[in-house]
Protein backbone atom coordinates (compact mmCIF):
# COMPACT_ATOMS: atom_id res chain seq x y z
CA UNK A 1 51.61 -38.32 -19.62
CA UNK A 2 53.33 -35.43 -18.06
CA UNK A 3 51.58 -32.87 -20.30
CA UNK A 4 48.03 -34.30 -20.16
CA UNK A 5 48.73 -33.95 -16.08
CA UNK A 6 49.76 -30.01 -16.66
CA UNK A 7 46.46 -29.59 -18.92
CA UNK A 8 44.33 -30.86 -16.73
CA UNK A 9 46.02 -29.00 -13.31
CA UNK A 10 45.79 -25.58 -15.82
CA UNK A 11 42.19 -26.52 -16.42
CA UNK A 12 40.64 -27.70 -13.55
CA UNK A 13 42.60 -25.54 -10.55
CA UNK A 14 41.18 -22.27 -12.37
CA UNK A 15 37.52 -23.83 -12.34
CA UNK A 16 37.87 -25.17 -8.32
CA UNK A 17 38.53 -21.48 -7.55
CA UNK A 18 36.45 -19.84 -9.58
CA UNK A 19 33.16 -22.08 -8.38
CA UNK A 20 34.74 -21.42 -4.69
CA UNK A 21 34.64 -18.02 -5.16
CA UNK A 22 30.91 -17.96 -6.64
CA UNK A 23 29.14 -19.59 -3.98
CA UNK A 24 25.87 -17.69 -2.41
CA UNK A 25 24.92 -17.98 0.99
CA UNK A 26 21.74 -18.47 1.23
CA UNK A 27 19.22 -16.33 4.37
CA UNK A 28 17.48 -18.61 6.47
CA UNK A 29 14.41 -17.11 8.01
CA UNK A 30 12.69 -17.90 11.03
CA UNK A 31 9.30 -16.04 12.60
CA UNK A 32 7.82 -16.57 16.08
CA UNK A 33 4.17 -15.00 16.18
CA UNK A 34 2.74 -14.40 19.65
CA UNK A 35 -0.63 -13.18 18.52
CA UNK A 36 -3.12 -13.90 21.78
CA UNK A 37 -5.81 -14.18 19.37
CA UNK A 38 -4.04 -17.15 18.12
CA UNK A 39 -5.19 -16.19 14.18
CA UNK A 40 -2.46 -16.62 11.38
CA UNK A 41 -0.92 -12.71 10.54
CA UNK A 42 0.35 -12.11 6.63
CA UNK A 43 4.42 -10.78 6.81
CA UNK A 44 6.22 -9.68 4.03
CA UNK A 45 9.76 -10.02 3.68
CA UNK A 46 11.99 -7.50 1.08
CA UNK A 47 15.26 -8.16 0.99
CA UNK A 48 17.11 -5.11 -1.20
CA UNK A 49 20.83 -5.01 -2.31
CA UNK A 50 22.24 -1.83 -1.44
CA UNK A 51 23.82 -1.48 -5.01
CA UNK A 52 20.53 -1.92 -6.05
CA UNK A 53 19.00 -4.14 -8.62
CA UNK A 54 15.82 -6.34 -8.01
CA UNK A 55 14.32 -6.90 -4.48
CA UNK A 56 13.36 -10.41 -3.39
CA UNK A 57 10.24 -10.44 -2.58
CA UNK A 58 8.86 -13.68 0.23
CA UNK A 59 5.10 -12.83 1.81
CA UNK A 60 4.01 -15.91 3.95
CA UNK A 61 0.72 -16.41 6.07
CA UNK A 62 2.31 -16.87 9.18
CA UNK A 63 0.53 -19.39 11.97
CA UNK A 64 0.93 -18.59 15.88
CA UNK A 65 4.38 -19.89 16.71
CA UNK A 66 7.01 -20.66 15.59
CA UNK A 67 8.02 -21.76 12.04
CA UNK A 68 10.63 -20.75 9.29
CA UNK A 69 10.20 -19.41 5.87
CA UNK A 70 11.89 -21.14 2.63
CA UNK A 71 15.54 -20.31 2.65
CA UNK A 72 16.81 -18.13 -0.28
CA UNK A 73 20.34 -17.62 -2.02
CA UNK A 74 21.63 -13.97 -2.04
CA UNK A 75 24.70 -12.64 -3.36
CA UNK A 76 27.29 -11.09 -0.69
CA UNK A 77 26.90 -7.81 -0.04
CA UNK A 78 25.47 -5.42 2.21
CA UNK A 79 21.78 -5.73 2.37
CA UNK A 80 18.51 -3.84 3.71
CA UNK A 81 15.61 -6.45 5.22
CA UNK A 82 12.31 -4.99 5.84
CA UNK A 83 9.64 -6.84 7.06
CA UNK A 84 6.05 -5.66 7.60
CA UNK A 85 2.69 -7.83 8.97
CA UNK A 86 -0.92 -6.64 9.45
CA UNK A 87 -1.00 -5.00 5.88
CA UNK A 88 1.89 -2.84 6.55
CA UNK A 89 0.69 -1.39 9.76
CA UNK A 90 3.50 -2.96 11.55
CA UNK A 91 7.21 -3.27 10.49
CA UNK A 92 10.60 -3.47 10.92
CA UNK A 93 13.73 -2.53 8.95
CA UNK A 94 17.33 -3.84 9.36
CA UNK A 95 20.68 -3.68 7.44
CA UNK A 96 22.83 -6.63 7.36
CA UNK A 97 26.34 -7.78 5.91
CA UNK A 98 26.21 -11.30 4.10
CA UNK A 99 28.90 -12.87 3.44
CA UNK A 100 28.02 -16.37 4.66
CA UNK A 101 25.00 -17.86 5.65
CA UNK A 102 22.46 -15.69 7.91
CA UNK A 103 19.67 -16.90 9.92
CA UNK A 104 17.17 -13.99 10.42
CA UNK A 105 14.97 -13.97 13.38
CA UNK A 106 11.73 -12.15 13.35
CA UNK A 107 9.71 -11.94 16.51
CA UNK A 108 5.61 -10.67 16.07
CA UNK A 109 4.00 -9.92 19.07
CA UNK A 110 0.26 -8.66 19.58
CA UNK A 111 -1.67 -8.40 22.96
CA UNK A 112 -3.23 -6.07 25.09
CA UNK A 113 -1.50 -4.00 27.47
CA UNK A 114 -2.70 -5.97 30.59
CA UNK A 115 -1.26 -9.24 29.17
CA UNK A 116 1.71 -8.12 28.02
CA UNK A 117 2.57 -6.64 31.58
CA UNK A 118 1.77 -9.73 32.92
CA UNK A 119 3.78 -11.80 30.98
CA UNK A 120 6.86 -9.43 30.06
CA UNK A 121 6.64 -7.10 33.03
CA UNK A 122 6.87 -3.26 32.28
CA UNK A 123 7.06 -2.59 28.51
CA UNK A 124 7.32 0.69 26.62
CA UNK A 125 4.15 0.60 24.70
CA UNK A 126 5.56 3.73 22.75
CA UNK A 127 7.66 1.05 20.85
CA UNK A 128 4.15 -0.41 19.98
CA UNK A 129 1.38 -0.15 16.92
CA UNK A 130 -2.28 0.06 18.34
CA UNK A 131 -4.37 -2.46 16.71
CA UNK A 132 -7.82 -2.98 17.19
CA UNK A 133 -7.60 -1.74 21.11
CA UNK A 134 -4.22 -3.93 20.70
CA UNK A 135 -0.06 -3.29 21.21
CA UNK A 136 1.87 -5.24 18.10
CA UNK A 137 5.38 -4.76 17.97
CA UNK A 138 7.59 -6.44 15.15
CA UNK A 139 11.44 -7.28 15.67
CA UNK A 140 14.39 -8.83 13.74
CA UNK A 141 17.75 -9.89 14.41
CA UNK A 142 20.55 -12.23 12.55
CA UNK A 143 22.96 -15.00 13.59
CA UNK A 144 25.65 -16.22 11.05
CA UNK A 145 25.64 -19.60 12.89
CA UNK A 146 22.40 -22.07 12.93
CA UNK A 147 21.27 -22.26 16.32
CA UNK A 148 22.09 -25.47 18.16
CA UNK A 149 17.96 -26.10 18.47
CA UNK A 150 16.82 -25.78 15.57
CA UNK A 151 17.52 -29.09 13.13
């Protein structure tokens, strides 16, 4: 009795850790599009390990508002996003640390000057693309803890 209770803590102990220890967090993403036209805007997302090997590769249609991509499992490690919409004429690019799990927040915006003043108040349009007689700015940020709103 005593040994099968040593075999089994020298076997099973070893395999708890080890299947701790190889758990990947997995990047939540989440887009808001504020296009005043109100038409749906392609965005890619790459996500590239910076000790290289193959980029993941997610490239949604995204709707006006907001709405969340299908979360993917990463390994830990230090990681570049870049995300582009409006066939790459707009984009972003971020580094990021994960080591747990990340919710990344992309923000699209597109509007003409007049509007965005009026909405926003003074914005640097420098910051901007020009689009069709349009301003589009993309932005990203990450949270390692899901926001309370979101369910």
């Amino acid at each position: 009795m005593l040994k099968s209770i040593s075999y089994l803590l020298w076997v099973v102990i070893p395999i708890l850790f080890t299947s701790c220890s190889s758990s990947r967090p997995t990047a939540w993403v989440i887009v808001n599009n504020q296009n005043s036209e109100g038409k749906p805007v392609e965005m890619t997302l790459v996500c590239k390990n910076e000790k290289g090997g193959n980029p993941i590769l997610t490239k949604q249609l995204i709707k006006p508002g907001l709405q969340s991509f299908p979360g993917f499992s990463i390994k830990k490690g230090k990681y570049e996003f870049a995300v582009t919409a409006n066939n790459n004429l707009v984009g972003c690019s971020k580094f990021a640390m994960v080591d747990s799990d990340r919710w990344i927040f992309i923000s699209y915006i597109q509007s003409d000057s007049v509007k965005l003043n009026k909405s926003y108040g003074y914005w640097d349009l420098t910051a901007f693309t020009r689009i069709n007689h349009e301003y589009a700015g993309l932005d990203m940020f990450f949270q390692n803890r899901k926001p309370a709103n979101l369910n």
